[in-house]
Protein backbone atom coordinates (compact mmCIF):
# COMPACT_ATOMS: atom_id res chain seq x y z
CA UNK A 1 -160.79 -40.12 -36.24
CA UNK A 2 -159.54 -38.30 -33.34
CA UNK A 3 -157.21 -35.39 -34.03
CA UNK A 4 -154.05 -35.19 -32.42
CA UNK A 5 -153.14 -33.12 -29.22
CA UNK A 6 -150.80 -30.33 -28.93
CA UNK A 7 -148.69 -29.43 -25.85
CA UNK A 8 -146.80 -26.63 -25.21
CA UNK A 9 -145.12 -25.82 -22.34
CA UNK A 10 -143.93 -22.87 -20.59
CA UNK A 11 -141.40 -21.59 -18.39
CA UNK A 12 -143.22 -18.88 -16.58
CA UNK A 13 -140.66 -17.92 -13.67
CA UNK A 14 -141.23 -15.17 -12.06
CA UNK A 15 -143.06 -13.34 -15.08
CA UNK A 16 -146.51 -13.08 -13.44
CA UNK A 17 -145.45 -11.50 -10.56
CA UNK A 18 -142.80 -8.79 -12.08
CA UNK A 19 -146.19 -7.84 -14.55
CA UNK A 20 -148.60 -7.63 -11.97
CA UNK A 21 -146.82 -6.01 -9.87
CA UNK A 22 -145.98 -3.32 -12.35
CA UNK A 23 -149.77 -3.23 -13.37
CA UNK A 24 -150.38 -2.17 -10.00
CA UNK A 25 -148.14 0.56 -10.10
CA UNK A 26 -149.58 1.71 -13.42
CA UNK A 27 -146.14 1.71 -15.09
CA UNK A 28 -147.31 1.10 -18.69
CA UNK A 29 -149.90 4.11 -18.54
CA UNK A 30 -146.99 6.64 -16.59
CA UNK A 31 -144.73 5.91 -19.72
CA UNK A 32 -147.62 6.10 -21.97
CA UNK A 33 -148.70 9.65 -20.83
CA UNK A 34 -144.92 11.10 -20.75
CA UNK A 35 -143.31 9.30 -24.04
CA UNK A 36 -145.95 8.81 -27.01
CA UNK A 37 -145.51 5.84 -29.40
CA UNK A 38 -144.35 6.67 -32.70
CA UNK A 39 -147.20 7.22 -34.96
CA UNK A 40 -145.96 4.66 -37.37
CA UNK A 41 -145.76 2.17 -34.78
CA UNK A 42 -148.21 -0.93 -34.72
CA UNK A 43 -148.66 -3.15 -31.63
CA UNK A 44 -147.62 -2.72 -28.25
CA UNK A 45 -147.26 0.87 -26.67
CA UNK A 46 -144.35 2.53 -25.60
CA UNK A 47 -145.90 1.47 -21.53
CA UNK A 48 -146.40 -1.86 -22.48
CA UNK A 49 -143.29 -2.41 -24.24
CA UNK A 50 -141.43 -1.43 -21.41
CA UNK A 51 -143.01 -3.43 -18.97
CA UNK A 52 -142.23 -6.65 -20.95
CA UNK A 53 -138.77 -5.58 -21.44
CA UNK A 54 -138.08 -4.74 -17.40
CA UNK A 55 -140.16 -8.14 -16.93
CA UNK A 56 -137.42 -9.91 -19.00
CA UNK A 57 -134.60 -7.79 -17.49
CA UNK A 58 -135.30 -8.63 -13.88
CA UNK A 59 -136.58 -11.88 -14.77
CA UNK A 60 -133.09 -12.80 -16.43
CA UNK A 61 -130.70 -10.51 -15.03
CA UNK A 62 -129.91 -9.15 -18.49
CA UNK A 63 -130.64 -6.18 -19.81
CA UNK A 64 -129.32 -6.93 -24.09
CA UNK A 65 -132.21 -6.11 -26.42
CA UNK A 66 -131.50 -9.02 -28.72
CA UNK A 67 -132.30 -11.47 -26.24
CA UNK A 68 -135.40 -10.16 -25.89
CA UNK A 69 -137.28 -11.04 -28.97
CA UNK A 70 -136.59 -15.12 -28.82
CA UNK A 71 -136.76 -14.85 -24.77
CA UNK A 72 -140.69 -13.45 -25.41
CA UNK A 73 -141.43 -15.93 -28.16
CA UNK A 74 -140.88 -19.01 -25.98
CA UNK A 75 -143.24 -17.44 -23.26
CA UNK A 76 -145.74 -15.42 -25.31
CA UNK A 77 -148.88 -17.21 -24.04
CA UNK A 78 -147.59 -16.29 -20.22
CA UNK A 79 -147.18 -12.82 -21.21
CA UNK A 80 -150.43 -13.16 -23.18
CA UNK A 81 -152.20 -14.09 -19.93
CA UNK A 82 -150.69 -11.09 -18.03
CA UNK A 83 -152.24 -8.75 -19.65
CA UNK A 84 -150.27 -8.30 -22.99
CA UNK A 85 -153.19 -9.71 -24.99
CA UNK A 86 -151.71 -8.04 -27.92
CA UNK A 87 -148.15 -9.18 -28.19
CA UNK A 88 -146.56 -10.31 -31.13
CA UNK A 89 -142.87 -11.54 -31.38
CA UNK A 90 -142.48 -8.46 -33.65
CA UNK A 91 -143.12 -5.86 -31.02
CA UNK A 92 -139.82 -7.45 -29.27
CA UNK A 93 -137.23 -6.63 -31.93
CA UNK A 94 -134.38 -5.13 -30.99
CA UNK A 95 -135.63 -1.53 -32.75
CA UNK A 96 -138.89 -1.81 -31.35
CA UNK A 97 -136.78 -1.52 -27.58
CA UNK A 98 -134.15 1.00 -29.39
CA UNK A 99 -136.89 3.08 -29.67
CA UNK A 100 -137.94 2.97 -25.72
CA UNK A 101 -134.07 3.48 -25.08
CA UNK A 102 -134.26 6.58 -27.36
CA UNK A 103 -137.46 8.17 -25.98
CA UNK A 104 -136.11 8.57 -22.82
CA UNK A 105 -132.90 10.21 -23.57
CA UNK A 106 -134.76 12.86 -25.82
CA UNK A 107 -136.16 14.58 -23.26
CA UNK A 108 -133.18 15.16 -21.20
């Protein structure tokens, strides 16, 4: 008996692009040297984090934090194949980015 196939489909837009571009630039590992991650923290890096999250602001044109999390779970494999091998729809909650938003204020 044959199993049956399964087909998922994403909407990639311009998510490739925005991630590689910001790869080039070496975004994630700037952040990562100036703003550690929590030590508590699993999953993506402060960097990383923020590179998804710009990705999904420029991408959309919105910058709300919970719209992030179900935004990410209906392209994870895309973001997967960018480079975020790693990501989880967990490492797109809406503390997860509070804590990126709060990093950069503290060392004002």
């Amino acid at each position: 008996m044959k199993e049956a196939l399964s087909i998922e489909i994403e909407q990639m837009d311009d998510i490739p692009l925005l991630i590689t571009h910001m790869q080039r630039m070496r975004l994630s590992e700037l952040l990562n040297k100036h703003i550690p991650t929590h030590g508590h923290r699993k999953g993506l890096s402060v960097g990383e984090l923020s590179v998804v999250w710009l990705a999904h602001i420029l991408s959309q044109a919105d910058h709300w934090m919970n719209r992030v999390q179900e935004w990410g779970s209906r392209r994870l494999e895309t973001l997967r194949g960018c480079g975020m091998d790693a990501l989880c729809p967990q490492d797109l909650t809406g503390d997860r980015l509070a804590d990126v938003q709060g990093q950069g204020q503290t060392g004002a």
